[in-house]
PDB file of N, CA and C in Angstrom:
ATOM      1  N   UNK A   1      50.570 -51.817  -1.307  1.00  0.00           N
ATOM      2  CA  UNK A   1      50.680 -50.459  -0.807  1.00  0.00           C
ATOM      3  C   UNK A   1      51.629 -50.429   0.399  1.00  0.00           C
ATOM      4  N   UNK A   2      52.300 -49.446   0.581  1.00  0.00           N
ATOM      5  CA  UNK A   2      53.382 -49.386   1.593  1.00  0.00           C
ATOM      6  C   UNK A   2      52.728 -48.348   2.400  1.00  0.00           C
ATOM      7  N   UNK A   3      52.840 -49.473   3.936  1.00  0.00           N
ATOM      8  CA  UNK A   3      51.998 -48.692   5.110  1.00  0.00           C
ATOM      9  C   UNK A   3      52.998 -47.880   5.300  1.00  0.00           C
ATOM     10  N   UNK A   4      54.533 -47.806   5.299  1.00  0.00           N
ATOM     11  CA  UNK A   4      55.294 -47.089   6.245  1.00  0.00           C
ATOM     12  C   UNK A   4      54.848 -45.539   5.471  1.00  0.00           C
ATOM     13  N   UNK A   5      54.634 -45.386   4.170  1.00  0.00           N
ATOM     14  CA  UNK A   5      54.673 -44.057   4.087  1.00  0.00           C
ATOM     15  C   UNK A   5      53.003 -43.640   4.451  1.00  0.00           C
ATOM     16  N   UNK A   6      52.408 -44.112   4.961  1.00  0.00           N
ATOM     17  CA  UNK A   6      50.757 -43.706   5.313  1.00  0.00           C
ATOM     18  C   UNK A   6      50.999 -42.664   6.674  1.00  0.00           C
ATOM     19  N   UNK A   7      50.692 -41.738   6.571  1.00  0.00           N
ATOM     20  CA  UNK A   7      50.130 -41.122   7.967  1.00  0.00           C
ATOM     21  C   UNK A   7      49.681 -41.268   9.122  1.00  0.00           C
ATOM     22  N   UNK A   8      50.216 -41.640  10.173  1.00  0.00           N
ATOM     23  CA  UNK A   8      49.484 -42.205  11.606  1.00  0.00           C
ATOM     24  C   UNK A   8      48.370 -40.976  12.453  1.00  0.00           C
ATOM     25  N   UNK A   9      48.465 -39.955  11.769  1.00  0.00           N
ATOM     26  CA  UNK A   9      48.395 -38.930  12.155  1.00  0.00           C
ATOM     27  C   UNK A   9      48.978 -38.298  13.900  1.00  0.00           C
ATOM     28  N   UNK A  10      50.176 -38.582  13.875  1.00  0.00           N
ATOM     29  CA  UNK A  10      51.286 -38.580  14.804  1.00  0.00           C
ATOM     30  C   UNK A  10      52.319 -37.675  14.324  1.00  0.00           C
ATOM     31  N   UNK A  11      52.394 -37.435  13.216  1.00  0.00           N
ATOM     32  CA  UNK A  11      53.598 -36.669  12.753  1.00  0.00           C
ATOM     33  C   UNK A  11      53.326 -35.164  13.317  1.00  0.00           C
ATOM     34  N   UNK A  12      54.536 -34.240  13.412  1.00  0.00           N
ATOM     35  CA  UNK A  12      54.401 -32.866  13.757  1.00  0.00           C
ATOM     36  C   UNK A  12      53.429 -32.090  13.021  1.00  0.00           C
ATOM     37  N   UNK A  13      53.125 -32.085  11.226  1.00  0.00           N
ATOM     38  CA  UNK A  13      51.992 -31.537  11.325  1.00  0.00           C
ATOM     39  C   UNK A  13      51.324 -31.471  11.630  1.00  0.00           C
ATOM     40  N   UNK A  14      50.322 -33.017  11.596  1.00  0.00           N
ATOM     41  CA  UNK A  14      49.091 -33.307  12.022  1.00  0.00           C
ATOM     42  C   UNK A  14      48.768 -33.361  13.177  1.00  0.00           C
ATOM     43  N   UNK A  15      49.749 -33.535  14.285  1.00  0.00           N
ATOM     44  CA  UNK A  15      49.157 -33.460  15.466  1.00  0.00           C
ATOM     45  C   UNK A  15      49.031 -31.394  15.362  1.00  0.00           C
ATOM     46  N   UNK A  16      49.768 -30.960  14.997  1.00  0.00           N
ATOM     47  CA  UNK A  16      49.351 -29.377  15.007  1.00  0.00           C
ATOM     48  C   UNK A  16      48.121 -29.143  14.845  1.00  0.00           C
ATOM     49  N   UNK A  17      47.686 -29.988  13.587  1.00  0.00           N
ATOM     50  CA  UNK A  17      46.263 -29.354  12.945  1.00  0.00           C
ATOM     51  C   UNK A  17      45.377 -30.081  13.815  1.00  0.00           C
ATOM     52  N   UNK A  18      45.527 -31.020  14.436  1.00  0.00           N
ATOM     53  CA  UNK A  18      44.436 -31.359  15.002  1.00  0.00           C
ATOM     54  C   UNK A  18      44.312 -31.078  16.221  1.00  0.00           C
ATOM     55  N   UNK A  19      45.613 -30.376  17.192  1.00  0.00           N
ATOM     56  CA  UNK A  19      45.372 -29.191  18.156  1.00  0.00           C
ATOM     57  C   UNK A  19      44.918 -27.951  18.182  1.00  0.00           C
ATOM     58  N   UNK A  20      44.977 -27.154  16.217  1.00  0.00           N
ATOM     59  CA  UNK A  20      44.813 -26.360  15.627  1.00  0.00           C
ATOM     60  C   UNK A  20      42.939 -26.770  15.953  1.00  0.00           C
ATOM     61  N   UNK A  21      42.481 -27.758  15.480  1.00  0.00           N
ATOM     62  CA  UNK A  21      41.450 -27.893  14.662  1.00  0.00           C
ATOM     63  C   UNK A  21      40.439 -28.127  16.903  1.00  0.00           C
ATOM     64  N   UNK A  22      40.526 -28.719  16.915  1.00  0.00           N
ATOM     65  CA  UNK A  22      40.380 -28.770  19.042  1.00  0.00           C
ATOM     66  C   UNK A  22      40.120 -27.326  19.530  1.00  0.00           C
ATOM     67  N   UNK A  23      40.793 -26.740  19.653  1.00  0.00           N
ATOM     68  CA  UNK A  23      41.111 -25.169  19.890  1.00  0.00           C
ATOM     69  C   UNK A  23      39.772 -24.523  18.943  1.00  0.00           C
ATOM     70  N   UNK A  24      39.643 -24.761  17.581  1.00  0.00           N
ATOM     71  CA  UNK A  24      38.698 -24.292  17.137  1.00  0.00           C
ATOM     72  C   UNK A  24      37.544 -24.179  16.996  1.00  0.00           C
ATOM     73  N   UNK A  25      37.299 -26.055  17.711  1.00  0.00           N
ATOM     74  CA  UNK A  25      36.279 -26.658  18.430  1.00  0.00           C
ATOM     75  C   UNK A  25      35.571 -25.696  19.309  1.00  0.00           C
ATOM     76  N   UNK A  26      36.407 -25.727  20.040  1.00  0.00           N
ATOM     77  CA  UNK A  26      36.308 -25.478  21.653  1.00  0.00           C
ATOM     78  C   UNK A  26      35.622 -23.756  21.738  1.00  0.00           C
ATOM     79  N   UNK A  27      36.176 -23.201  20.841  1.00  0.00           N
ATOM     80  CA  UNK A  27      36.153 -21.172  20.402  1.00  0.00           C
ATOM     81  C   UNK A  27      34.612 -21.392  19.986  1.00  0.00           C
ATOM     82  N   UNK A  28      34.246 -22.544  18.747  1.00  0.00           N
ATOM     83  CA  UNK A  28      32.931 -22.491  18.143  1.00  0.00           C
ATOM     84  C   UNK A  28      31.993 -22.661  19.220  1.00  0.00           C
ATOM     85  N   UNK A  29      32.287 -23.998  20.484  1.00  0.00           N
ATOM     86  CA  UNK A  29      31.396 -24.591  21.021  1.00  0.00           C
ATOM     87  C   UNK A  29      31.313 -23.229  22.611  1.00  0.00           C
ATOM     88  N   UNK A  30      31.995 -22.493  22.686  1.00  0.00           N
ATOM     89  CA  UNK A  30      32.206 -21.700  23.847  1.00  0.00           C
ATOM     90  C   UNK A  30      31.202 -19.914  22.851  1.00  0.00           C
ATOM     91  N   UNK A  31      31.220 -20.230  21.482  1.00  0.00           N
ATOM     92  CA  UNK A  31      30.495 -18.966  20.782  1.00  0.00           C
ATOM     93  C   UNK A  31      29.264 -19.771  21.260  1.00  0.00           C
ATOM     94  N   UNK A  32      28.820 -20.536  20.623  1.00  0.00           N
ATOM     95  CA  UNK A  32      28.046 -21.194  20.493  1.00  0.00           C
ATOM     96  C   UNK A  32      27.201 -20.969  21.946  1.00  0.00           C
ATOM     97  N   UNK A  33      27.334 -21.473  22.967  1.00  0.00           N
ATOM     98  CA  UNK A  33      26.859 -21.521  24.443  1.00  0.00           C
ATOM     99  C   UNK A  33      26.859 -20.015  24.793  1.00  0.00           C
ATOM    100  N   UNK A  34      27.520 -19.335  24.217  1.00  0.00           N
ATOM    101  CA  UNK A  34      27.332 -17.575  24.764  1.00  0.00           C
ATOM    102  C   UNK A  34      26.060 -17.320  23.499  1.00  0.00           C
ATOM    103  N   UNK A  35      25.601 -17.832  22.847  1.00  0.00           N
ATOM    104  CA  UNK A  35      24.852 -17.189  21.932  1.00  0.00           C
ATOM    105  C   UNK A  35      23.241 -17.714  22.422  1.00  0.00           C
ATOM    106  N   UNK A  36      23.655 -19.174  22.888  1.00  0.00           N
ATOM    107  CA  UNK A  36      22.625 -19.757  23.351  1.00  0.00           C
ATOM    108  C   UNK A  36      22.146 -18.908  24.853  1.00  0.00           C
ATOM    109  N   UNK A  37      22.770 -18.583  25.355  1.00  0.00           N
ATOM    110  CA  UNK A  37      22.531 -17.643  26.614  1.00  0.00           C
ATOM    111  C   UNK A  37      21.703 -16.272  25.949  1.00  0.00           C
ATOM    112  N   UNK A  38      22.301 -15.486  25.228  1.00  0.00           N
ATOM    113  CA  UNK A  38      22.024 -14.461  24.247  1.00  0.00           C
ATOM    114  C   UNK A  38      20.564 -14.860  24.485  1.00  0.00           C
ATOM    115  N   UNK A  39      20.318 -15.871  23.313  1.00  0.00           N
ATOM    116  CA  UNK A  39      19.177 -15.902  23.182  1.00  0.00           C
ATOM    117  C   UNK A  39      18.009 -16.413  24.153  1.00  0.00           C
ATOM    118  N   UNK A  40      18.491 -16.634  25.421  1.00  0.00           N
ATOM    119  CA  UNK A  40      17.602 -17.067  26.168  1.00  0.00           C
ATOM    120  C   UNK A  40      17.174 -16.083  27.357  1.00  0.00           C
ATOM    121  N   UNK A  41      18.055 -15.283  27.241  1.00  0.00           N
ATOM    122  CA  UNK A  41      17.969 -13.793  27.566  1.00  0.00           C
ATOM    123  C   UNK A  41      16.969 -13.186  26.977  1.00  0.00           C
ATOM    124  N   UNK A  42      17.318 -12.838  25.829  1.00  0.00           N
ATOM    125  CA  UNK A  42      16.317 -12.230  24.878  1.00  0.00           C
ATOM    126  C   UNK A  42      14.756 -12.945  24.735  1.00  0.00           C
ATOM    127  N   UNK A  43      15.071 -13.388  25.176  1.00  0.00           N
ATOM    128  CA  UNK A  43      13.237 -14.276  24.783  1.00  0.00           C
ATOM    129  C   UNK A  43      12.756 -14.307  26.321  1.00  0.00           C
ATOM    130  N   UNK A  44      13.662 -14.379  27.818  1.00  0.00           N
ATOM    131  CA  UNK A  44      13.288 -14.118  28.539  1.00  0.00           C
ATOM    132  C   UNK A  44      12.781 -12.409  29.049  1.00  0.00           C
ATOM    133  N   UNK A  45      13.176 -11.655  28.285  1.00  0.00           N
ATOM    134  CA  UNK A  45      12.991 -10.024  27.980  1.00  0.00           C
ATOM    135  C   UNK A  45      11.799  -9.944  27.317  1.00  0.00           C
ATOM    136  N   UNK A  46      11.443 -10.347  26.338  1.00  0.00           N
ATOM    137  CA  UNK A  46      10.360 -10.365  25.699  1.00  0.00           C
ATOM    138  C   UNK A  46      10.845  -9.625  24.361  1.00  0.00           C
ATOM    139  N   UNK A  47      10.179  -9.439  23.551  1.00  0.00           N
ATOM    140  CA  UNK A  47      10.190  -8.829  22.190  1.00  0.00           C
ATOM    141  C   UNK A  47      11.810  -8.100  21.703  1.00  0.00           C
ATOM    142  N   UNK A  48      12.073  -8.188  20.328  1.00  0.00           N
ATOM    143  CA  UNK A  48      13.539  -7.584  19.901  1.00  0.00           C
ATOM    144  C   UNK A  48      13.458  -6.410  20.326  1.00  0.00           C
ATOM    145  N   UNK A  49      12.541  -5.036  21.045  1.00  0.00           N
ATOM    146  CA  UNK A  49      12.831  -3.922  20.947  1.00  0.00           C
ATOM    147  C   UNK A  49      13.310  -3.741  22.473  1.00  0.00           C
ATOM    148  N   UNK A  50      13.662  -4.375  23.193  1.00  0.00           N
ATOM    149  CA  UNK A  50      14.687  -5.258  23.836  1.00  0.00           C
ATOM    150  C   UNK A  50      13.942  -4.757  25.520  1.00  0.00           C
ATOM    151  N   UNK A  51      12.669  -4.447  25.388  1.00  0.00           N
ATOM    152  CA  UNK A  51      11.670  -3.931  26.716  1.00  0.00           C
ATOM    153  C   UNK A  51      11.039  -5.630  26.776  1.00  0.00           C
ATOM    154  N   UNK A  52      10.539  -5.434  28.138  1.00  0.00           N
ATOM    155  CA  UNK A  52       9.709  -6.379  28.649  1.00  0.00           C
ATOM    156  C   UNK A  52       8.195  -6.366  28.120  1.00  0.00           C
ATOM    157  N   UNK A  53       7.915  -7.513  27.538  1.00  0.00           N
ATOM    158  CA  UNK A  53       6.044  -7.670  27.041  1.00  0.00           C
ATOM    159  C   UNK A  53       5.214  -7.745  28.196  1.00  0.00           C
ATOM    160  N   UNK A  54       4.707  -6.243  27.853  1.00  0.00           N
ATOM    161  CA  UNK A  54       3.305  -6.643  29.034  1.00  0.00           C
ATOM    162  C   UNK A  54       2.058  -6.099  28.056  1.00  0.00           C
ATOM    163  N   UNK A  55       1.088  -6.940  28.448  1.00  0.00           N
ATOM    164  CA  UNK A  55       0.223  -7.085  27.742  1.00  0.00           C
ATOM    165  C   UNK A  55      -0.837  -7.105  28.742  1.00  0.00           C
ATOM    166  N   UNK A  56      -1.499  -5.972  28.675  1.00  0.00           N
ATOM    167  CA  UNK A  56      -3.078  -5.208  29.790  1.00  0.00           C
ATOM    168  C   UNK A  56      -4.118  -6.081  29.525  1.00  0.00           C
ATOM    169  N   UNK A  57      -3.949  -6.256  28.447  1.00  0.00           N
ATOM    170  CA  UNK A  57      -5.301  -7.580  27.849  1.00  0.00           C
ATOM    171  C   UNK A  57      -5.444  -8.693  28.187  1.00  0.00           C
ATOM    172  N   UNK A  58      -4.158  -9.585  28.764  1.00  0.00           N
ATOM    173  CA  UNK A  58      -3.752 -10.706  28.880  1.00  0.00           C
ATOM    174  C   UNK A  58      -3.815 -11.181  30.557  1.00  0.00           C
TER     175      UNK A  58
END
C-alpha cells in the first residue's frame, strides 16, 4: 500500500472539516450548558407552570 497517497489529515480540506467539525463542538457544548442552566432554573422555580411550589401542607 502506498502511504504517500494516505491522508495525514493535514491537507486543506481536512484541516477545514475538522475546524468545521471544533466550531460545532463548541456551538453543541455552549447549547448544551445553556440548557443545563435552563433546566436548573426551572426545577429551582418549581413546577412547568413556571410559578413557585408552595405547598400549605408541607
Amino acid at each position: 500500500m502506498d502511504k504517500s497517497k494516505l491522508c495525514d489529515r493535514s491537507c486543506p480540506h481536512c484541516t477545514r472539516f475538522l475546524l468545521c467539525l471544533e466550531a460545532m463542538l463548541q456551538v453543541a457544548e455552549e447549547l448544551a450548558m445553556e440548557q443545563s442552566i435552563e433546566a436548573a432554573i426551572q426545577e429551582a422555580l418549581g413546577p412547568k407552570n413556571g410559578g413557585i411550589s408552595f405547598n400549605p401542607n408541607g
